[in-house]
Protein backbone atom coordinates (compact mmCIF):
# COMPACT_ATOMS: atom_id res chain seq x y z
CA UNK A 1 0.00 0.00 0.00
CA UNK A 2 2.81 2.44 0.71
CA UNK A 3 3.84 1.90 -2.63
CA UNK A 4 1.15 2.79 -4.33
CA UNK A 5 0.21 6.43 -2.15
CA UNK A 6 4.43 7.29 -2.37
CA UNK A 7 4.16 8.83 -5.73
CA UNK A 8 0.51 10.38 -5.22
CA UNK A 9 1.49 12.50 -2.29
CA UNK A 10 4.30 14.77 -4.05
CA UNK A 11 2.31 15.63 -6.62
CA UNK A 12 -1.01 16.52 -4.16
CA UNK A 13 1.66 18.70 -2.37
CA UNK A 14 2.12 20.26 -5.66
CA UNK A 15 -0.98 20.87 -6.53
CA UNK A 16 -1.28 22.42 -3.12
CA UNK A 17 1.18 24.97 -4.05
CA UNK A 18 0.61 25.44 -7.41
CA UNK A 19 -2.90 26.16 -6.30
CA UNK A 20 -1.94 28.41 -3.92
CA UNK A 21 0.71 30.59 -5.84
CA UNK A 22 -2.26 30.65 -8.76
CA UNK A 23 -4.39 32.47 -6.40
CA UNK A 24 -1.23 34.91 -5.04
CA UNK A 25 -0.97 35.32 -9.11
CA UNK A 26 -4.40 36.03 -9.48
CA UNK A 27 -4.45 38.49 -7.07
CA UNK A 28 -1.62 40.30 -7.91
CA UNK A 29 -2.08 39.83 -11.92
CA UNK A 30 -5.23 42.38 -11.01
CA UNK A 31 -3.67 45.05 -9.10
CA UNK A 32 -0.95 45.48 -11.63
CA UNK A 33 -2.73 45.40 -14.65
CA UNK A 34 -5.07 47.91 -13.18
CA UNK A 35 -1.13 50.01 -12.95
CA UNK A 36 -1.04 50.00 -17.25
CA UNK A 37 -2.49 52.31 -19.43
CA UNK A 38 -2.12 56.32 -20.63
CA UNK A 39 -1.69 57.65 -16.86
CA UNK A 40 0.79 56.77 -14.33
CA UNK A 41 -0.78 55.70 -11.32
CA UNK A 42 1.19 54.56 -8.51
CA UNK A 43 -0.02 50.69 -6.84
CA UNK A 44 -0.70 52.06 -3.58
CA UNK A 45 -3.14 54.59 -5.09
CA UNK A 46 -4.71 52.04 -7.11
CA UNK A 47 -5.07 49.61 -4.39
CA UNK A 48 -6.18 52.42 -2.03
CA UNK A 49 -8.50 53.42 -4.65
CA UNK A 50 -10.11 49.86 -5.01
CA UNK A 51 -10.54 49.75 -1.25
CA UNK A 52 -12.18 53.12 -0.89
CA UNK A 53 -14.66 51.56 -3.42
CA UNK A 54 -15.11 49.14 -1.83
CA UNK A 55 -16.12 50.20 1.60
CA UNK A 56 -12.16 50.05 3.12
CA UNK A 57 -11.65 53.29 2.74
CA UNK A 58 -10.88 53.53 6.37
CA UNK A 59 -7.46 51.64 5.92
CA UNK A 60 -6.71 52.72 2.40
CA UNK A 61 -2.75 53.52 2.67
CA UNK A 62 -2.59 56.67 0.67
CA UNK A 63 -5.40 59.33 0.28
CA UNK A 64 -7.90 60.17 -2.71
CA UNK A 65 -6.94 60.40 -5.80
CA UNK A 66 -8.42 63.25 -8.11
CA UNK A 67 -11.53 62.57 -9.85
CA UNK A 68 -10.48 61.90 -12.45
CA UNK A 69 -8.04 59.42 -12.06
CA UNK A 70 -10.15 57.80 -9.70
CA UNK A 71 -12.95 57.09 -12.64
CA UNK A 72 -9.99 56.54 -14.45
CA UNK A 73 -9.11 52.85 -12.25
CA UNK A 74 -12.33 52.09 -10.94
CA UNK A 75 -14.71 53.20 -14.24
CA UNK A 76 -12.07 51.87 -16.35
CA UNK A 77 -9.54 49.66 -15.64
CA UNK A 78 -10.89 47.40 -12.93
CA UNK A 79 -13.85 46.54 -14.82
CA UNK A 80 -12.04 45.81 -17.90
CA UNK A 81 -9.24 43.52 -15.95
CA UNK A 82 -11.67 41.69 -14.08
CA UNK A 83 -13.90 41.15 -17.77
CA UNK A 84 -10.63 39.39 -18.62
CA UNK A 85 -10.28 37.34 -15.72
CA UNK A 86 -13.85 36.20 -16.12
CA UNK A 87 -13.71 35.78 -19.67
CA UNK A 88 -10.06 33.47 -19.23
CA UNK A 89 -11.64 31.79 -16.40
CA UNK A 90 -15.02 30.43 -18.76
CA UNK A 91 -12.98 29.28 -22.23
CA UNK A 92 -10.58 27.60 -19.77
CA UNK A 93 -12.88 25.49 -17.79
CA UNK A 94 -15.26 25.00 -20.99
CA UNK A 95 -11.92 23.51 -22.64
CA UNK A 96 -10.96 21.01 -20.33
CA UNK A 97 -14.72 20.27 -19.85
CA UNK A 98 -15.50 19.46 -23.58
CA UNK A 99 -11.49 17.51 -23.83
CA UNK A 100 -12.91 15.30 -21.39
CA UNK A 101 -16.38 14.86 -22.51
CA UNK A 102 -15.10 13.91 -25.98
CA UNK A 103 -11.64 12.57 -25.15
CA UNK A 104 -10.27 14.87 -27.87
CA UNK A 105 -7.30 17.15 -26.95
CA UNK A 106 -8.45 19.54 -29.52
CA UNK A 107 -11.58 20.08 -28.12
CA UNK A 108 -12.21 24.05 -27.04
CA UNK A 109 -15.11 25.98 -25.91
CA UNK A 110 -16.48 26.66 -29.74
CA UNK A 111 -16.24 23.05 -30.63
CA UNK A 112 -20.45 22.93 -29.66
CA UNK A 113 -20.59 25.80 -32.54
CA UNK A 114 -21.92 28.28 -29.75
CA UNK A 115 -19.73 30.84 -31.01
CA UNK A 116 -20.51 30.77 -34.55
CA UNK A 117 -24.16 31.09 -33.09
CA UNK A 118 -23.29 34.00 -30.99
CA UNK A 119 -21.65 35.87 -34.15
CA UNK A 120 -25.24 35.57 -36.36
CA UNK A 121 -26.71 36.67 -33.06
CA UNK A 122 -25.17 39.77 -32.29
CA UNK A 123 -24.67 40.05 -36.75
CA UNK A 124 -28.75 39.91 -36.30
CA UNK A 125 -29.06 42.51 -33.77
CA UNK A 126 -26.50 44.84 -35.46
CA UNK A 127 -27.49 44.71 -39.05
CA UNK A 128 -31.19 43.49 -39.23
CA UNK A 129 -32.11 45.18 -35.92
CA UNK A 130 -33.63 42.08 -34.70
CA UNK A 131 -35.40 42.65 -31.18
CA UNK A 132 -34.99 46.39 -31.88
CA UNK A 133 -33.79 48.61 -28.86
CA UNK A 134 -34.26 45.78 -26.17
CA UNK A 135 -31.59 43.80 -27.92
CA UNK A 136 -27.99 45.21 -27.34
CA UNK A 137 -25.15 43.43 -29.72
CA UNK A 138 -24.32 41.16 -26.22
CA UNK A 139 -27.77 39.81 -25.86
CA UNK A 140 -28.17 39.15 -29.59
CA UNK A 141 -25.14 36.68 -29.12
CA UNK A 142 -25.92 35.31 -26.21
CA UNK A 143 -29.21 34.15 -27.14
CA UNK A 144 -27.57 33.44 -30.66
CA UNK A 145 -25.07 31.07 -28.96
CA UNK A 146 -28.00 29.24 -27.20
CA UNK A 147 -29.56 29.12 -30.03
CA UNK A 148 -26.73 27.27 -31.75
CA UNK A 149 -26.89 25.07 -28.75
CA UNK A 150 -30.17 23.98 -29.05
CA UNK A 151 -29.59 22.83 -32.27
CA UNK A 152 -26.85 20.51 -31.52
CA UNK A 153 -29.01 19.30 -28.50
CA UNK A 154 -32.22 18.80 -31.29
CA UNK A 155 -29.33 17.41 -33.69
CA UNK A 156 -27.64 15.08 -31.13
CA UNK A 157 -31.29 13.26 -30.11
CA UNK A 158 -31.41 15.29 -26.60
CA UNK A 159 -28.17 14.63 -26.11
CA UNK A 160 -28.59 10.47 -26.48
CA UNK A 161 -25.85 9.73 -28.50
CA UNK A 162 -23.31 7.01 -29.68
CA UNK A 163 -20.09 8.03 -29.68
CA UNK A 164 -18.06 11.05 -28.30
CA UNK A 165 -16.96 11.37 -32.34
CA UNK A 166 -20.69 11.81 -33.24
CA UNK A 167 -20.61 15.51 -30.22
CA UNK A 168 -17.60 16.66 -32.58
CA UNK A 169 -18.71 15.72 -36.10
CA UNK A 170 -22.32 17.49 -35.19
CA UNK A 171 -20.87 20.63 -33.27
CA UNK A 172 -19.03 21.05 -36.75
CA UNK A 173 -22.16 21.03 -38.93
CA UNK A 174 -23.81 23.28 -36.43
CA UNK A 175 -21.09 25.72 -36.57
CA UNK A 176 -20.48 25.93 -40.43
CA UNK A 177 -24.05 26.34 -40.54
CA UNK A 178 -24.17 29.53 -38.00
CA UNK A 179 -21.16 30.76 -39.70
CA UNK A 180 -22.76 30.47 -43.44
CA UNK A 181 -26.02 32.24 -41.97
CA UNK A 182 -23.69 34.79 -40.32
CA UNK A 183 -21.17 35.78 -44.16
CA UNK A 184 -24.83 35.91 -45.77
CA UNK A 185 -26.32 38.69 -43.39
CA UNK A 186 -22.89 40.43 -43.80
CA UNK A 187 -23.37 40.34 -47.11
CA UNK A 188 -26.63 41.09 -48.24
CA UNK A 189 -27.09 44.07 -45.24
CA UNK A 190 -23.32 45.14 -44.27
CA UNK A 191 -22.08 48.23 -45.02
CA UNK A 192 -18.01 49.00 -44.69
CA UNK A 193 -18.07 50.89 -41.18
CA UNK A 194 -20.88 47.73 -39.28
CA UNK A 195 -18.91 44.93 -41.28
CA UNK A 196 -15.43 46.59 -39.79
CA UNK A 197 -17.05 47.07 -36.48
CA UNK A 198 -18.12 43.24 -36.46
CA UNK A 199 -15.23 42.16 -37.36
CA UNK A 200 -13.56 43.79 -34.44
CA UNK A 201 -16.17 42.63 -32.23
CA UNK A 202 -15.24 39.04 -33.36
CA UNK A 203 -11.49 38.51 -32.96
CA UNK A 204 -12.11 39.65 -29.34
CA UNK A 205 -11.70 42.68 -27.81
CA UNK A 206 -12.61 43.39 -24.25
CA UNK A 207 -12.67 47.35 -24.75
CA UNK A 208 -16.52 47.35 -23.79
CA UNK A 209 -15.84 46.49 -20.29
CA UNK A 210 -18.50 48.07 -17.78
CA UNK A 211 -19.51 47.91 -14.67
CA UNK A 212 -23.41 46.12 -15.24
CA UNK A 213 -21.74 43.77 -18.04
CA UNK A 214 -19.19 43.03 -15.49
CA UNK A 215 -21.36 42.02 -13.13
CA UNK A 216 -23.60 39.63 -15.08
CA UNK A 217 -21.16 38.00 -16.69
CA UNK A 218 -19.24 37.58 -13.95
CA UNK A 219 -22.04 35.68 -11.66
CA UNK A 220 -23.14 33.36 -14.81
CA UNK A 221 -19.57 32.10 -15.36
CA UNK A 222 -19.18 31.83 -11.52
CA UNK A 223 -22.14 29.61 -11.25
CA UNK A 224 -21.50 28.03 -14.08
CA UNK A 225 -18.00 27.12 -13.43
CA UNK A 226 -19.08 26.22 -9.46
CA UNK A 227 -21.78 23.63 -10.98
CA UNK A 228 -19.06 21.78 -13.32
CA UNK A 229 -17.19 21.15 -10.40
CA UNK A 230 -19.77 18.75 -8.97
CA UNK A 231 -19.19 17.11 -12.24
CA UNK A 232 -15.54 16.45 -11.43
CA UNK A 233 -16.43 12.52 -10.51
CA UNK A 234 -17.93 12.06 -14.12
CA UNK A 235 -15.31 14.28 -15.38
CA UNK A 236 -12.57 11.60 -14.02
CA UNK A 237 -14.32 8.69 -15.66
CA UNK A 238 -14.55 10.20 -19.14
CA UNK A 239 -11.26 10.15 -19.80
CA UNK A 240 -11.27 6.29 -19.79
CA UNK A 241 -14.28 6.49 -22.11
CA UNK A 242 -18.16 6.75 -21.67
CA UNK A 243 -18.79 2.62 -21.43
CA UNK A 244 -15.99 2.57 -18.94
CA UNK A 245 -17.96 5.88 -17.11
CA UNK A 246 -20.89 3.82 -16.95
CA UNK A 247 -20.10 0.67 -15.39
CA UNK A 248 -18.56 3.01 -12.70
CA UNK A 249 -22.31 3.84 -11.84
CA UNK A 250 -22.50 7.08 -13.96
CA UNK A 251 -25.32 8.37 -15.73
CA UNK A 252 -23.41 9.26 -18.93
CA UNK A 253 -26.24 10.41 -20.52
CA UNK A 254 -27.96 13.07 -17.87
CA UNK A 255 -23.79 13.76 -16.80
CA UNK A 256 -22.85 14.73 -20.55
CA UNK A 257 -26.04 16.74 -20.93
CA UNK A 258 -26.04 18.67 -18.32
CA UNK A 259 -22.45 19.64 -19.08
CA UNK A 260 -22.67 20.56 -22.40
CA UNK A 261 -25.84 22.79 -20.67
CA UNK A 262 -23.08 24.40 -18.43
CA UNK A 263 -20.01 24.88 -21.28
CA UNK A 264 -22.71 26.12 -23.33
CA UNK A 265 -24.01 28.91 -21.04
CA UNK A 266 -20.47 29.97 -19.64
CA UNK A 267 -18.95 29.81 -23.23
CA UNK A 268 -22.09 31.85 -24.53
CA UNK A 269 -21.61 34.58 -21.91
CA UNK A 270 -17.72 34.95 -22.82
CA UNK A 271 -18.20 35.36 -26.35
CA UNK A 272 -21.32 37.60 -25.77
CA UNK A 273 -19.16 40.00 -23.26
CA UNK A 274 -15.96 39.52 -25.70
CA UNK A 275 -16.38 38.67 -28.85
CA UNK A 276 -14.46 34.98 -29.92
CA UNK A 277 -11.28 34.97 -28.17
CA UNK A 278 -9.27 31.40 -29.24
CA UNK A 279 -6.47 29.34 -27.73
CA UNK A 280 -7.22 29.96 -24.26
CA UNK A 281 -9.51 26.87 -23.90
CA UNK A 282 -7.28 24.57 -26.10
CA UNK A 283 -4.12 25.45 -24.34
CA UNK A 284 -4.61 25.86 -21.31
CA UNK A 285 -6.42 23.02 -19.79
CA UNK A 286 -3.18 21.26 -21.46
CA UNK A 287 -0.24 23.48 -19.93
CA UNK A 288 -1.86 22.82 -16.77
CA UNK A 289 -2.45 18.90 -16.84
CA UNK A 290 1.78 19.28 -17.41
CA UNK A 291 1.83 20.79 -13.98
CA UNK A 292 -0.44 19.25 -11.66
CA UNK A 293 -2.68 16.03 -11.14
CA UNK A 294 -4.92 15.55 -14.31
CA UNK A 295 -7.83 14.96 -11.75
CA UNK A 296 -10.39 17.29 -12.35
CA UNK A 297 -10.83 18.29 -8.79
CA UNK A 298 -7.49 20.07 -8.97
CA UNK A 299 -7.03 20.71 -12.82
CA UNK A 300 -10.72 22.55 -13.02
CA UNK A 301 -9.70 25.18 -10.15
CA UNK A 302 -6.37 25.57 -11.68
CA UNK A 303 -7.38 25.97 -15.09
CA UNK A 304 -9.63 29.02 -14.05
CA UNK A 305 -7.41 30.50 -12.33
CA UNK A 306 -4.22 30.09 -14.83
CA UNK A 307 -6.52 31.06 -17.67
CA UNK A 308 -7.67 34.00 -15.62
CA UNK A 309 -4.44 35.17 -15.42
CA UNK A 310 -3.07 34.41 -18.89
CA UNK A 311 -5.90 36.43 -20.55
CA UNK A 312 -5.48 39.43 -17.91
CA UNK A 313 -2.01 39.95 -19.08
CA UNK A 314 -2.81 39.46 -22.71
CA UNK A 315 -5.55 42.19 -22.69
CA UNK A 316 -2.98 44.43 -20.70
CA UNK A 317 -0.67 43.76 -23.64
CA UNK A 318 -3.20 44.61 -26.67
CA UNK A 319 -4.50 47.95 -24.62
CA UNK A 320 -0.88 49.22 -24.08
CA UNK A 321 1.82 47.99 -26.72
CA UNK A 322 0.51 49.94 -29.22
CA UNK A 323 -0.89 53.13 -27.54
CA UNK A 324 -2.63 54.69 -28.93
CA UNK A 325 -3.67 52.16 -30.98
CA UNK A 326 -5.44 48.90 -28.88
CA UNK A 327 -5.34 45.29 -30.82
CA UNK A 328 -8.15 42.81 -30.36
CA UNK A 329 -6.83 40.73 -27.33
CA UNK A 330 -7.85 37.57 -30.00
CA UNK A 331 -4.96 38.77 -32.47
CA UNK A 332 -2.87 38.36 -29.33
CA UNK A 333 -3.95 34.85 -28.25
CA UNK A 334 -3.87 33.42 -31.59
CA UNK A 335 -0.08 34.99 -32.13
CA UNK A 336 0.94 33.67 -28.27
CA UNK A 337 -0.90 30.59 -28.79
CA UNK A 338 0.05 28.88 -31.92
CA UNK A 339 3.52 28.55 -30.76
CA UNK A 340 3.37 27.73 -27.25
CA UNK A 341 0.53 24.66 -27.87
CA UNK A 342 3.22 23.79 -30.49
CA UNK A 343 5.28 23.44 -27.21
CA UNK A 344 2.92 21.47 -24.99
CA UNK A 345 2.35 19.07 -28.30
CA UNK A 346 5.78 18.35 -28.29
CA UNK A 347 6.13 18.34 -24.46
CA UNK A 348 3.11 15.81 -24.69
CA UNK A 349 4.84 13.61 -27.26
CA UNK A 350 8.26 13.43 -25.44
């Protein structure tokens, strides 16, 4: 028996600390990206600015700033940093959700086609004014990206299916489809300036950031992500395939429904707050497997958190490289990206 637990308890004592310096990282990853942008703003003003907000004032360490400067961090920045961290925190748990659903390691959040579906929805509110002024371009893709789901779900028999090939090979139909219906609304009502806006809508860009978008999207991918957890069981006996789930006394069909339900909604909230940002659930779920146990308990947790971070640091990057200028955070992922999951493949393969 010794034998066997030996080996398990290093790496549970790494996960331990991985865990913890991810949340250390988290936590700091905000407070200094809050620091970036056209004004120089000291980190004790920010910080003391954050805590004045948020009912600390008391114990801030330095005193107000101007007005200014103060809408500048809390109006601003802070809402757009912690849209990242929300945003990184949904494609990476949908990833490693939907990798071990379909035991694919190229599965990612958009493999369902819910952000193809999200583009004709928010293409439908901006160019055909569908749902008029109660629609905004975010709802338009969220219910666009439900829409897609629905499809799949209608497509897929309620979700009573065969073979983890057959999720794939229909989330691929369902998202050339969405995409087709998408270039044909471009075409036939675009013009140069809404086609150019939609376009930078959809390689990702979290420049929209405010406080009541925050908020929602926030406490849908918090739930969401919350519930998936109590999936992490299920999650563990996917891996080893869904006849092999089921004789362990799991109900793979209700189990795989329900979270292709949750990827759906979280995924669908992302792209509706952000636009399509890729990479971040393909590589991530991956890098972090490398580092700590591949049991979703730990790797779900860690994967929020380390694609929290990663996409707070690439949005810092597109808003302030280039200033004036601000690139969509998606150019940045895909350019990052490529290369370093070329890594982990050959990391993987060694």
């Amino acid at each position: 028996m010794g034998r066997e637990t030996t080996p398990v308890r290093p790496r549970r004592a790494r996960t331990v600390v991985l865990f913890f310096f991810a949340v250390a990282g988290l936590f700091v990853s905000i407070l200094a990206a809050s620091l970036f942008g056209t004004a120089n703003i000291g980190p004790v003003d920010v910080l003391s600015t954050i805590m004045r907000h948020i009912g600390l004032g008391g114990i801030a360490p330095a005193p107000s700033l101007p007005g200014l400067l103060d809408a500048l961090i809390w109006e601003s920045r802070l809402p757009r940093v912690l849209l990242a961290a929300a945003v990184g925190t949904a494609l990476a748990v949908s990833g490693t959700v939907l990798q071990a659903v379909t035991r694919n390691p190229l599965a990612d959040p958009y493999l369902l086609g819910v952000s193809s579906g999200a583009s004709t929805g928010a293409v439908a509110v901006l160019l055909l004014g569908v749902g008029g002024s109660a629609l905004s371009l975010s709802s338009g893709a969220f219910l666009g990206g439900l829409a897609s789901f629905v499809v799949l779900l209608v497509l897929l028999g309620g979700g009573r299916v065969a073979t983890p090939a057959r999720v794939v090979l229909t989330g691929v139909v369902v998202s050339q489809f969405f995409a087709a219906v998408t270039s044909v609304i471009l075409m036939v009502s675009g013009d140069a300036n809404s086609t150019r806006g939609f376009t930078y809508w959809l390689l990702g860009t979290l420049a929209g950031a405010r406080w009541q978008t925050v908020t929602v999207t926030v406490v849908i991918i918090l739930t969401g992500v919350l519930a998936v957890l109590f999936f992490a069981p299920a999650l563990d006996a996917f891996t080893f395939g869904w006849d092999s789930a089921a004789a362990l006394g799991i109900n793979v069909t209700a189990a795989r429904v329900w979270l292709m339900v949750l990827t759906s909604v979280i995924t669908a909230t992302a792209v509706a707050a952000s636009g399509a940002i890729g990479f971040i659930g393909l590589l991530i779920p991956h890098a972090v497997r490398i580092l700590a146990s591949p049991m979703h308990r730990s790797l779900l947790p860690l994967a929020a958190i380390a694609g929290a971070v990663f996409l707070i640091w690439v949005d810092t990057f597109a808003r302030t490289a280039f200033s004036p200028h601000e690139l969509p955070a998606g150019v940045i992922t895909a350019l990052l990206g490529a290369p370093a999951f070329a890594l982990v493949l050959k990391r993987l393969g060694s």
